[in-house]
Protein backbone atom coordinates (compact mmCIF):
# COMPACT_ATOMS: atom_id res chain seq x y z
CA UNK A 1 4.96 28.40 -30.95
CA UNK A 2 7.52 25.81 -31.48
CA UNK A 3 6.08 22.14 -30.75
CA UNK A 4 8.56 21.51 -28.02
CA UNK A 5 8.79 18.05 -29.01
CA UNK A 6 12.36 17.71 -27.31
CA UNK A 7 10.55 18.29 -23.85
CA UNK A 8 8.64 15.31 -24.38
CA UNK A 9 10.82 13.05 -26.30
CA UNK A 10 8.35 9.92 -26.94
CA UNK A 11 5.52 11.19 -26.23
CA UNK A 12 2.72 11.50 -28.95
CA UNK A 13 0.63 14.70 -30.27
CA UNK A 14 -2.80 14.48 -29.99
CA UNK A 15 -5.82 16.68 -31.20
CA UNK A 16 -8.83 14.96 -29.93
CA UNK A 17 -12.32 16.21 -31.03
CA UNK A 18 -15.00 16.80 -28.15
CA UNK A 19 -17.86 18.61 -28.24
CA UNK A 20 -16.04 21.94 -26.96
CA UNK A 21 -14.01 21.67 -29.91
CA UNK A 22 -10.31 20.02 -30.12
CA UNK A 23 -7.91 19.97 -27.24
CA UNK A 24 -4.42 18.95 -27.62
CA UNK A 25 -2.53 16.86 -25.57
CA UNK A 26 0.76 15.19 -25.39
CA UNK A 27 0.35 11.21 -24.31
CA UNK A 28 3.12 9.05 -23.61
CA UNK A 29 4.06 6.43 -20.81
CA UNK A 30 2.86 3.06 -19.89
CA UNK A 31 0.00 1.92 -17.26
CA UNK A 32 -2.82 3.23 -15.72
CA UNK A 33 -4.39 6.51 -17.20
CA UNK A 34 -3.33 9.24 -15.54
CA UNK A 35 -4.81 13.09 -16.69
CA UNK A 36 -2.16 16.33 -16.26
CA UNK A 37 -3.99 19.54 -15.89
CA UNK A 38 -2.15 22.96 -16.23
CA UNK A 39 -2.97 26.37 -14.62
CA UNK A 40 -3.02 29.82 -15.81
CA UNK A 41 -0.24 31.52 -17.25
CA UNK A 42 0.93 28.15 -18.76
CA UNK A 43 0.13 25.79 -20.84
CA UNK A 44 0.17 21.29 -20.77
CA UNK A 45 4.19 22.00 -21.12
CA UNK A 46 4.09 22.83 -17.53
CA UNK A 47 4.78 18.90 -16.71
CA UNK A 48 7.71 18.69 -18.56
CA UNK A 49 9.93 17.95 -15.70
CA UNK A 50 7.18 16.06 -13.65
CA UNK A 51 6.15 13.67 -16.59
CA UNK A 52 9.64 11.46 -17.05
CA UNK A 53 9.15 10.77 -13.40
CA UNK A 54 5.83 9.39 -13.93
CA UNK A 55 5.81 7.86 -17.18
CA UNK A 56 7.08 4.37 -16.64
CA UNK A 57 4.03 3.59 -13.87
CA UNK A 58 1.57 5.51 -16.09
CA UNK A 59 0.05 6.25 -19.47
CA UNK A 60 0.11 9.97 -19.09
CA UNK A 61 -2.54 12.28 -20.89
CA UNK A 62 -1.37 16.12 -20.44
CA UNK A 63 -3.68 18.18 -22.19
CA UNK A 64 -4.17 21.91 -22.85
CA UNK A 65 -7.46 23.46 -21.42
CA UNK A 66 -10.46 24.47 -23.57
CA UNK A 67 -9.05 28.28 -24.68
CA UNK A 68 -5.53 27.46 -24.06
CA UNK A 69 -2.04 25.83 -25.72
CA UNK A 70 -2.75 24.14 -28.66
CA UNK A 71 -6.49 23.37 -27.90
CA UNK A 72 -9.26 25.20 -29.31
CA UNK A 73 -10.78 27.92 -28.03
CA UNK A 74 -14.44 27.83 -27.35
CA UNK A 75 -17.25 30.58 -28.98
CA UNK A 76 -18.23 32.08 -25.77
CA UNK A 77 -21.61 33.62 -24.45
CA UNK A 78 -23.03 36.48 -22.16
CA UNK A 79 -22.38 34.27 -18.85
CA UNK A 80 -19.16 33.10 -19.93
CA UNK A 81 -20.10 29.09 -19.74
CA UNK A 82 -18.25 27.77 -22.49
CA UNK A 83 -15.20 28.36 -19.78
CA UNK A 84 -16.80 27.39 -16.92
CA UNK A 85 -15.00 24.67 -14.92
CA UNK A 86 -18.21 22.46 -15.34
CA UNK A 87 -17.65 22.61 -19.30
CA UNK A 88 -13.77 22.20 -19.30
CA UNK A 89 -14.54 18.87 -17.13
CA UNK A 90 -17.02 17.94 -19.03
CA UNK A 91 -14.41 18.59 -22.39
CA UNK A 92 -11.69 16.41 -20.73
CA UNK A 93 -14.25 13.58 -19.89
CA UNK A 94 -15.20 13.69 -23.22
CA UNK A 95 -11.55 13.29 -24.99
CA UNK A 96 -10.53 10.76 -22.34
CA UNK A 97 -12.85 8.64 -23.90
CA UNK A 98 -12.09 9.40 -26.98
CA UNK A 99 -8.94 7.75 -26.04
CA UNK A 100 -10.54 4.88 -24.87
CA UNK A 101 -10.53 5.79 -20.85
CA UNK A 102 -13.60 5.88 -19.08
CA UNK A 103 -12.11 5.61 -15.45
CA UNK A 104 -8.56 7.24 -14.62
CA UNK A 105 -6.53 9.23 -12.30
CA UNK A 106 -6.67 13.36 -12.22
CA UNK A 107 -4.01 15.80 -11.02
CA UNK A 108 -4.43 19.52 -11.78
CA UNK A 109 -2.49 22.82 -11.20
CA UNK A 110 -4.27 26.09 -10.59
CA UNK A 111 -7.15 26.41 -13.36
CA UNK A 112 -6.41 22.78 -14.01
CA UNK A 113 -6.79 22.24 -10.74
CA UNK A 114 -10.28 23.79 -10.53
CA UNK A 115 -11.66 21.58 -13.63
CA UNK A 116 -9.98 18.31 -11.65
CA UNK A 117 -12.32 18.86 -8.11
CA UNK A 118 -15.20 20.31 -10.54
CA UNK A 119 -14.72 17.17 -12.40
CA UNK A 120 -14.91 15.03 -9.25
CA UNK A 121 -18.01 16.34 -7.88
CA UNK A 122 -19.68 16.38 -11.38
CA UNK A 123 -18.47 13.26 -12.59
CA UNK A 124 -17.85 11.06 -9.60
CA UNK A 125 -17.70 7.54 -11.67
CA UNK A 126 -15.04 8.79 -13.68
CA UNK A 127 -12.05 9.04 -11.11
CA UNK A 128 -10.00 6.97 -8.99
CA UNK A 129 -8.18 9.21 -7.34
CA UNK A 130 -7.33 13.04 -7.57
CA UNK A 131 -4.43 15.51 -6.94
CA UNK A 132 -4.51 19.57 -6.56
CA UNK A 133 -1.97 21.43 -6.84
CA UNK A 134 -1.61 25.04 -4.77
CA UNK A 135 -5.39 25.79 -4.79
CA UNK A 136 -8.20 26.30 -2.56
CA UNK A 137 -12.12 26.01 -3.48
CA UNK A 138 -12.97 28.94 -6.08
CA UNK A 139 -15.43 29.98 -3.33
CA UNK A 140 -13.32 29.68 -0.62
CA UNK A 141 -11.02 32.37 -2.00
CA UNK A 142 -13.43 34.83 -3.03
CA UNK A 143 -14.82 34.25 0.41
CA UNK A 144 -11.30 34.99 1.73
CA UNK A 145 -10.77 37.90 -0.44
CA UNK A 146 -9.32 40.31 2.36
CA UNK A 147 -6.71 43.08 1.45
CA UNK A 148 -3.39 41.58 1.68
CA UNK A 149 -5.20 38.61 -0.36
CA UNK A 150 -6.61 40.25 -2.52
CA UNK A 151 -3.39 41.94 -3.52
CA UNK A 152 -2.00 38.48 -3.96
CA UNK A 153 -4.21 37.37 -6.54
CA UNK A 154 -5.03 40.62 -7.69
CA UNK A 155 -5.12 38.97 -11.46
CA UNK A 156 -8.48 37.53 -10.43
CA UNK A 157 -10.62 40.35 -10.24
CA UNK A 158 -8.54 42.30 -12.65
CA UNK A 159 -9.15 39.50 -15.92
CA UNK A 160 -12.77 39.31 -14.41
CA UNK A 161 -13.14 42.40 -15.69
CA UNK A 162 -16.40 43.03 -18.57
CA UNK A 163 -14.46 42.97 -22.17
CA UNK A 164 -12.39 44.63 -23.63
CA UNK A 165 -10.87 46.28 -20.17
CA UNK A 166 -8.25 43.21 -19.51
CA UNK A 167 -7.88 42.21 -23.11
CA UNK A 168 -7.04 45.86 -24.03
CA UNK A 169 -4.12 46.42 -21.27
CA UNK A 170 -2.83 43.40 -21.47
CA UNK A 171 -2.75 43.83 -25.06
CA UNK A 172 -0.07 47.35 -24.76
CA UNK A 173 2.48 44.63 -23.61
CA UNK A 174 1.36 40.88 -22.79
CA UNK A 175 4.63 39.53 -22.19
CA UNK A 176 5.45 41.98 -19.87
CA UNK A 177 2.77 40.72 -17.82
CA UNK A 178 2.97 37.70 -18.32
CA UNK A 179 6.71 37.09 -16.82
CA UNK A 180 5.56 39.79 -14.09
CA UNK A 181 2.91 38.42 -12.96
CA UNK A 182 4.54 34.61 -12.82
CA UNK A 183 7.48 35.85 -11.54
CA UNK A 184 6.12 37.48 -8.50
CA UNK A 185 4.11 34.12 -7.37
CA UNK A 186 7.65 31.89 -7.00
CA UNK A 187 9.02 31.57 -4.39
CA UNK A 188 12.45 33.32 -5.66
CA UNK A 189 10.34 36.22 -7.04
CA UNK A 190 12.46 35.61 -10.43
CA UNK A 191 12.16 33.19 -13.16
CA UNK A 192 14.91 31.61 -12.95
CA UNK A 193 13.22 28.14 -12.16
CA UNK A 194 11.17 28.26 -15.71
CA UNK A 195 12.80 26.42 -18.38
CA UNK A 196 13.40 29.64 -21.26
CA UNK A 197 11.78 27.42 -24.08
CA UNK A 198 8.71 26.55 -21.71
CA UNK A 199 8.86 30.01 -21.25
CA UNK A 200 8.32 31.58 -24.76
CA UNK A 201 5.66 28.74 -24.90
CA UNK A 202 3.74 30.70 -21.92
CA UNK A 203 4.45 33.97 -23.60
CA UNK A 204 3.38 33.53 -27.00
CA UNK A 205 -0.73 33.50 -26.06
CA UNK A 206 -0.59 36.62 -24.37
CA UNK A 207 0.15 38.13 -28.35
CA UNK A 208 -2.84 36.91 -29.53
CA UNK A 209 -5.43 38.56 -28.63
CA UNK A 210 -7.90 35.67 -28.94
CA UNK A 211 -6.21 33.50 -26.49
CA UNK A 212 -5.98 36.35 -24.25
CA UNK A 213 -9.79 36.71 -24.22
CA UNK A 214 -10.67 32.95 -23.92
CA UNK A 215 -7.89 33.27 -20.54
CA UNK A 216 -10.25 36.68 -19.22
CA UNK A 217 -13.38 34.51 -20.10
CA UNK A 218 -12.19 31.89 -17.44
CA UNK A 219 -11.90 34.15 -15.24
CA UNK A 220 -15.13 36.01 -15.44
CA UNK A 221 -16.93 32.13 -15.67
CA UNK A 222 -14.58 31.79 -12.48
CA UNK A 223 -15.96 35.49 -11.04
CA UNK A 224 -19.90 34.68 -11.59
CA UNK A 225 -20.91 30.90 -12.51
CA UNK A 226 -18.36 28.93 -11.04
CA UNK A 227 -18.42 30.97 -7.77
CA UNK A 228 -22.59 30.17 -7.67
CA UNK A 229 -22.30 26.67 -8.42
CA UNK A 230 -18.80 25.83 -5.62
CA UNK A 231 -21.39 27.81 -3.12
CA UNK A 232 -24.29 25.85 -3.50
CA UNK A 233 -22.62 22.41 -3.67
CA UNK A 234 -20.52 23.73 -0.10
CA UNK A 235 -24.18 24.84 1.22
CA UNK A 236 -25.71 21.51 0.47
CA UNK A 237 -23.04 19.86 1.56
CA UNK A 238 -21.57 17.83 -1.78
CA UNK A 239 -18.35 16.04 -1.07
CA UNK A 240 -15.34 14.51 -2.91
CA UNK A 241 -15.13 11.07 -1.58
CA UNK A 242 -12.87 9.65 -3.88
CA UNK A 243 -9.09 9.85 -2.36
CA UNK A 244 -7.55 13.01 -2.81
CA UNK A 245 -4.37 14.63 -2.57
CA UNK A 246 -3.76 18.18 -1.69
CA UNK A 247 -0.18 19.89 -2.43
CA UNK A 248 0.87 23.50 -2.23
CA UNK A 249 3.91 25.54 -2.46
CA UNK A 250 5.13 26.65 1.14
CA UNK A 251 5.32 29.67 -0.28
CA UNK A 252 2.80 29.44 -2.95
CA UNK A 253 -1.04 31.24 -3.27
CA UNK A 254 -3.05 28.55 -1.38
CA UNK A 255 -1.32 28.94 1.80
CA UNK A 256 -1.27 32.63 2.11
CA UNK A 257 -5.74 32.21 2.14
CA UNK A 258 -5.83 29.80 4.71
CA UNK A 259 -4.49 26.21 5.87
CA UNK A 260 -5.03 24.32 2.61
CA UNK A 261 -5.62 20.65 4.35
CA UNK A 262 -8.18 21.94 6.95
CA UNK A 263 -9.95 23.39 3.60
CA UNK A 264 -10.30 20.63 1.84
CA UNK A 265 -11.05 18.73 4.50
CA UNK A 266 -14.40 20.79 4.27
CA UNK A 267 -14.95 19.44 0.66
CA UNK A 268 -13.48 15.88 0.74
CA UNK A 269 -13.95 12.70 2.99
CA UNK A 270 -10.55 11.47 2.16
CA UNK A 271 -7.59 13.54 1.76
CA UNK A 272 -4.65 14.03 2.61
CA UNK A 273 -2.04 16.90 1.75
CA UNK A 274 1.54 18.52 2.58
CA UNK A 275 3.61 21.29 1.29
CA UNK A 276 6.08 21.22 -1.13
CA UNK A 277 9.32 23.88 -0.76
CA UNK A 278 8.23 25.87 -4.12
CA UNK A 279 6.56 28.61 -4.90
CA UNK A 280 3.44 28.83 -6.77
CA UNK A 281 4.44 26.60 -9.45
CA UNK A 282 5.01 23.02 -8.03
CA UNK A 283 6.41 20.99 -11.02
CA UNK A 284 8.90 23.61 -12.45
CA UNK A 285 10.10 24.88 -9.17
CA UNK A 286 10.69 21.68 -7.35
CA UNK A 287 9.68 19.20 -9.72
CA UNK A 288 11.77 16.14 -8.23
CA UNK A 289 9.63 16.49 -4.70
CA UNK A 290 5.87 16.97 -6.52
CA UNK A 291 6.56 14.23 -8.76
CA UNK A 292 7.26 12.11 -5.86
CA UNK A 293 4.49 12.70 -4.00
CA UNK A 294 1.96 12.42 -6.87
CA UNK A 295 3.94 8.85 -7.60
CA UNK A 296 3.31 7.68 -3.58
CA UNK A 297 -0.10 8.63 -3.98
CA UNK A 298 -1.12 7.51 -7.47
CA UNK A 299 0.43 4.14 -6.88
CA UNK A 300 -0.74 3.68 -3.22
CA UNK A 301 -3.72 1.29 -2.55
């Protein structure tokens, strides 16, 4: 992969060592920390078009996740925990100190989105406000799992597969489903909205067969111990009370499980939330309208 240095022109390249091994992330920007959380099929180069928006009110960390990008990918085990959302939010905790932030301000997309609320109820001190991008609760959507959903998502229960089943399809022709699978979750149903070198960026983990194992081993920790642990902090009643943001595409996953607000409103004493016109992915489809929204909401009191 190319470093793609021109979509962040003065940002700095970071590998910062954590216990989960390194993660990578570009930091740039002046003010308050601010973390940037990516999703699955992409990578932190996601932001690209979000981050010049947001750089002059913030110092911006966007990082790869544990077992994607640049960042290292962790030595997994028989329940998949190394990839747990618990572990990843535990990893970014870990190299946001290591660049000197203790407290700061969280927005993730998709799998990024999942560490940023897992983060928040694990790590409650740590945030001062959080943003999610076009999810739902892990548990809400297997809860939701109906036919026409699960048909949506069908990726989730196909990379929660046991090894090798995933990692050997995907491995007859990974970018072919990689652009078919992120193609058919915009709201255009083409990829016309992804910026080509982003693109190849995205493509180029699904030919190494490593990286396409540490993605499946997300989504198995996502499948079994991420599912048990959203269901009993939802049973006993565990909350978000920091504020919180909510955005999804109007014609993006979240919305086609349920009304996203009302949801979160189950999991958070203060949020708020809208929809953006985009599909699934936010900050490449409509980047101008996510970025402003995350800027009203970071900068609010």
């Amino acid at each position: 992969m190319s470093d793609l240095a021109d979509l962040y022109p003065g940002f700095a390249s970071e590998w910062i060592d954590t216990s989960f091994g390194r993660i990578f992330a570009r930091v740039g920007g002046s003010g308050p920390p601010l973390l940037l959380l990516h999703g699955f099929s992409e990578t932190h180069v996601m932001w690209h078009r979000v981050a010049p928006q947001l750089a002059d009110a913030f110092t911006l960390i966007i990082a790869d996740l544990p077992g994607y990008g640049w960042s290292d990918m962790p030595r997994t085990d028989a329940l998949h925990m190394p990839y747990s959302k618990r572990a990843m939010a535990k990893a970014m905790v870990e190299a946001m100190e290591r660049l000197g932030h203790v407290h700061f301000a969280l927005a993730g997309h998709d799998r990024g989105g999942r560490v940023s609320y897992r983060l928040a109820l694990d790590h409650p001190g740590r945030l001062s406000k959080l943003a999610v991008l076009d999810i739902l609760p892990t548990y809400n959507y297997w809860e939701r799992m109906n036919r026409a959903y699960a048909l949506k998502i069908y990726h989730w229960t196909f990379l929660a597969q046991p090894y090798p089943l995933p990692e050997t399809l995907i491995s007859a022709n990974g970018e072919f489903f990689l652009r078919f699978k992120m193609a058919s979750q915009t709201g255009s149903k083409t990829l016309d909205a992804i910026d080509a070198r982003a693109l190849e960026h995205y493509i180029a983990p699904f030919r190494d067969p490593a990286r396409v194992h540490a993605m499946c081993e997300d989504y198995r920790a996502g499948a079994y111990f991420d599912y048990d642990l959203d269901k009993a902090d939802f049973e006993a009643g565990k909350k978000i009370t920091i504020p919180m943001l909510a955005l999804w595409g109007n014609a993006g996953v979240a919305q086609a499980a349920a009304t996203p607000l009302d949801t979160w409103k189950q999991w958070a004493t203060n949020v708020d939330g809208m929809p953006v016109d985009s599909g699934h992915f936010l900050t490449e489809e409509n980047p101008d309208d996510t970025a402003r929204a995350l800027r009203e909401f970071f900068l609010a009191d």
